[in-house]
Protein backbone atom coordinates (compact mmCIF):
# COMPACT_ATOMS: atom_id res chain seq x y z
CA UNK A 1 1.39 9.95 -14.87
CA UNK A 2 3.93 12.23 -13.00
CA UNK A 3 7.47 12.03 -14.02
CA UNK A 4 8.99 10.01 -10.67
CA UNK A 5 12.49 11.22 -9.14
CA UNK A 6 14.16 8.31 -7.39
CA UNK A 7 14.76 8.68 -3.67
CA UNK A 8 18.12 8.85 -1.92
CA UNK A 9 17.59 6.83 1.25
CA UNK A 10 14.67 4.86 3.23
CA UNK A 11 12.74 7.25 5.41
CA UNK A 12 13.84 6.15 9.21
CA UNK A 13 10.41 4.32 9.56
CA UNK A 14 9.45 2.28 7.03
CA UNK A 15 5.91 3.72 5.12
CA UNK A 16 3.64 0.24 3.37
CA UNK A 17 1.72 1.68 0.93
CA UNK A 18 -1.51 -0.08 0.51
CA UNK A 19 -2.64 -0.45 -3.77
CA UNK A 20 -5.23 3.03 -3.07
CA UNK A 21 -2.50 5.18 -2.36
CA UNK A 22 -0.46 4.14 -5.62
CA UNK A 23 -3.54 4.34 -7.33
CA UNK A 24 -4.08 7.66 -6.09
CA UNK A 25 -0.77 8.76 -6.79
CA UNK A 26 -1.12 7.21 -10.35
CA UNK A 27 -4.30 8.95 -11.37
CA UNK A 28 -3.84 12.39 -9.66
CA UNK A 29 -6.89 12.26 -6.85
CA UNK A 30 -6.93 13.23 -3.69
CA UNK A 31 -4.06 12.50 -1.36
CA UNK A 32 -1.39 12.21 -4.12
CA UNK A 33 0.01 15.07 -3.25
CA UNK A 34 0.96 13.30 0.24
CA UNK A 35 2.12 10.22 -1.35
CA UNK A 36 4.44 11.63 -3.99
CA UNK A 37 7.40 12.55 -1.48
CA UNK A 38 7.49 9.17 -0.12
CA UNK A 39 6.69 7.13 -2.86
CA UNK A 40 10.07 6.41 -4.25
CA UNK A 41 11.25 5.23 -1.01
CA UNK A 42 8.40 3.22 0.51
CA UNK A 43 7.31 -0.57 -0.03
CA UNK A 44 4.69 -2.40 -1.23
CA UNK A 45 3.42 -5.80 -0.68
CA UNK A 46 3.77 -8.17 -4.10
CA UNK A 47 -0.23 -8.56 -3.56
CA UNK A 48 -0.98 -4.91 -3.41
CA UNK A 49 1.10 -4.59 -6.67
CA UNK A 50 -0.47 -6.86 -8.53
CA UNK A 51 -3.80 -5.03 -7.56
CA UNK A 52 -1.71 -1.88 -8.68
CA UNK A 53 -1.62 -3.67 -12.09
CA UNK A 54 -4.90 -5.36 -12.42
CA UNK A 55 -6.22 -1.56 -12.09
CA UNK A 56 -4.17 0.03 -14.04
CA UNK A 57 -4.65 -2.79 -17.19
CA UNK A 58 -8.54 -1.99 -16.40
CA UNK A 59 -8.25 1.32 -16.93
CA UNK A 60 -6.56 0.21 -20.56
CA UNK A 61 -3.03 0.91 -19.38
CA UNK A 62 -0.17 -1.35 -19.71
CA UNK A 63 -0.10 -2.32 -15.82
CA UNK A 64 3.03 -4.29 -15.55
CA UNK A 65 5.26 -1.45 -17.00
CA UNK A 66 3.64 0.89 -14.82
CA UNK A 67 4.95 -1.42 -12.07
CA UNK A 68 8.49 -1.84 -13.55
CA UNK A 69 8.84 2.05 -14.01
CA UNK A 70 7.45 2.04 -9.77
CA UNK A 71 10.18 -0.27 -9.06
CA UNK A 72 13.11 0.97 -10.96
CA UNK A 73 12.14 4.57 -9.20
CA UNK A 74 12.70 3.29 -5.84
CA UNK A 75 9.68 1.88 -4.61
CA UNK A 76 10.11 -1.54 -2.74
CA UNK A 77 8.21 -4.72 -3.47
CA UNK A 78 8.08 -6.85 -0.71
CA UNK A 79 6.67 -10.38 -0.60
CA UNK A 80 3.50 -11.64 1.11
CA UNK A 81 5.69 -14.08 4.06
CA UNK A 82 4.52 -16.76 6.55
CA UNK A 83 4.44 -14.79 9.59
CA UNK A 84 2.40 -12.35 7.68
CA UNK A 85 -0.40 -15.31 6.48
CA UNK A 86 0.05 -15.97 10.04
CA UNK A 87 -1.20 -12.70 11.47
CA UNK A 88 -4.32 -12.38 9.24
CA UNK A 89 -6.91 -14.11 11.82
CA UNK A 90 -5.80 -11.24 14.02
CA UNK A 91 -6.49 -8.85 10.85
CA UNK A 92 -10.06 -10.29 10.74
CA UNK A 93 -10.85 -10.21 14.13
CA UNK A 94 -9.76 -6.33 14.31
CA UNK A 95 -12.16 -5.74 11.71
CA UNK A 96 -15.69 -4.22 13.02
CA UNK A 97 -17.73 -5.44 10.20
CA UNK A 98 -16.11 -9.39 9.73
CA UNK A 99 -15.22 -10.03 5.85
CA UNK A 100 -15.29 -5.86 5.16
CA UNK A 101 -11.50 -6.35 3.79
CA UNK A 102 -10.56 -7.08 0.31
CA UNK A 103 -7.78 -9.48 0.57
CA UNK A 104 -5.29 -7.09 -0.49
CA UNK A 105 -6.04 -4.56 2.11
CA UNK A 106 -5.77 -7.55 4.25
CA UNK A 107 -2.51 -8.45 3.41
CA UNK A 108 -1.31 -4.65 3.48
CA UNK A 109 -2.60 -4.75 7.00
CA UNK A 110 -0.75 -7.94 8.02
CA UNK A 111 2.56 -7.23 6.54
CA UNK A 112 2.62 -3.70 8.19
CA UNK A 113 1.91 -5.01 11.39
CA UNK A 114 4.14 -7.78 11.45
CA UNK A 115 7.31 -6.04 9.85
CA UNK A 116 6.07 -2.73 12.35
CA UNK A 117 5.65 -0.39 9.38
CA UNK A 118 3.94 2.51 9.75
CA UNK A 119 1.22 1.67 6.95
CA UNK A 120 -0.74 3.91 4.71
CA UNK A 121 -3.87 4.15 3.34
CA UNK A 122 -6.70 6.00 1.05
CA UNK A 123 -9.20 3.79 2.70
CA UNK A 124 -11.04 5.40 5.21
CA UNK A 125 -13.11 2.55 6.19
CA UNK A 126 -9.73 1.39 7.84
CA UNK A 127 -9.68 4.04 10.69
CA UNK A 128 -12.56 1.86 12.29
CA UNK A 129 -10.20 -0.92 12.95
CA UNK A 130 -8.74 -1.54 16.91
CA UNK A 131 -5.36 -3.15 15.42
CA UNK A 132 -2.03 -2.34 17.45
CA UNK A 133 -0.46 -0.57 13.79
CA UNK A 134 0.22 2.95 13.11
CA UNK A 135 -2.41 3.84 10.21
CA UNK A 136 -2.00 6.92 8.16
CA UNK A 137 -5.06 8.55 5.92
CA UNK A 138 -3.70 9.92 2.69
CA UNK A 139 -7.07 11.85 2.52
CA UNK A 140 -8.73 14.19 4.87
């Protein structure tokens, strides 16, 4: 894992970063090059993370320390609210293929779009979705 360098300030829009671009970041594919200047000051759903760490405990790493040593560099966990749970029939109806989410890329979605985050992604089964959010693909 890269060394992280905590970050000074919140960039002036607010970048969700959905579990695959941590992940990405994490184990060095492609697109981590785009995440590693805004990973220190970006935010992450609580459900994302703890997809962060189930992966990370698969891949016989100690997850949850992973996670602290995210946190204490900067990046933001943020929890899964109300008006986010609220949103996700919305999330599902945006969806061209119903029931094609996981439930944490649901949640990324919903959170982003209710809190107008620009959200981001290594997913690129989410640039089929007709959802009023600003979507950005890590990967080319």
């Amino acid at each position: 894992m890269t060394k992280l360098k905590s970050g000074n300030s919140k960039p002036a829009r607010a970048i969700l970063l959905d579990a695959s671009c941590v992940l990405a970041w994490l184990f060095e594919e492609d697109g981590s090059d785009v995440v590693e200047p805004v990973l220190t000051t970006s935010y992450i759903t609580a459900v994302n993370m703890t997809e962060v760490i189930r992966t990370v405990n698969r891949m016989n790493g100690d997850g949850l320390a992973c996670a602290k040593d995210l946190v204490e560099a900067g990046l933001t966990v943020v929890p899964f609210t109300w008006s986010s749970v609220q949103a996700m029939p919305a999330i599902h109806h945006a969806s061209p293929r119903k029931g094609s989410l996981s439930l944490g890329d649901a949640c990324c979605i919903a959170y982003g779009l209710t809190q107008g985050m620009e959200i981001w992604t290594a997913d690129r089964a989410w640039s089929e979705f007709t959802i009023n959010a600003t979507i950005r693909q890590i990967r080319q």
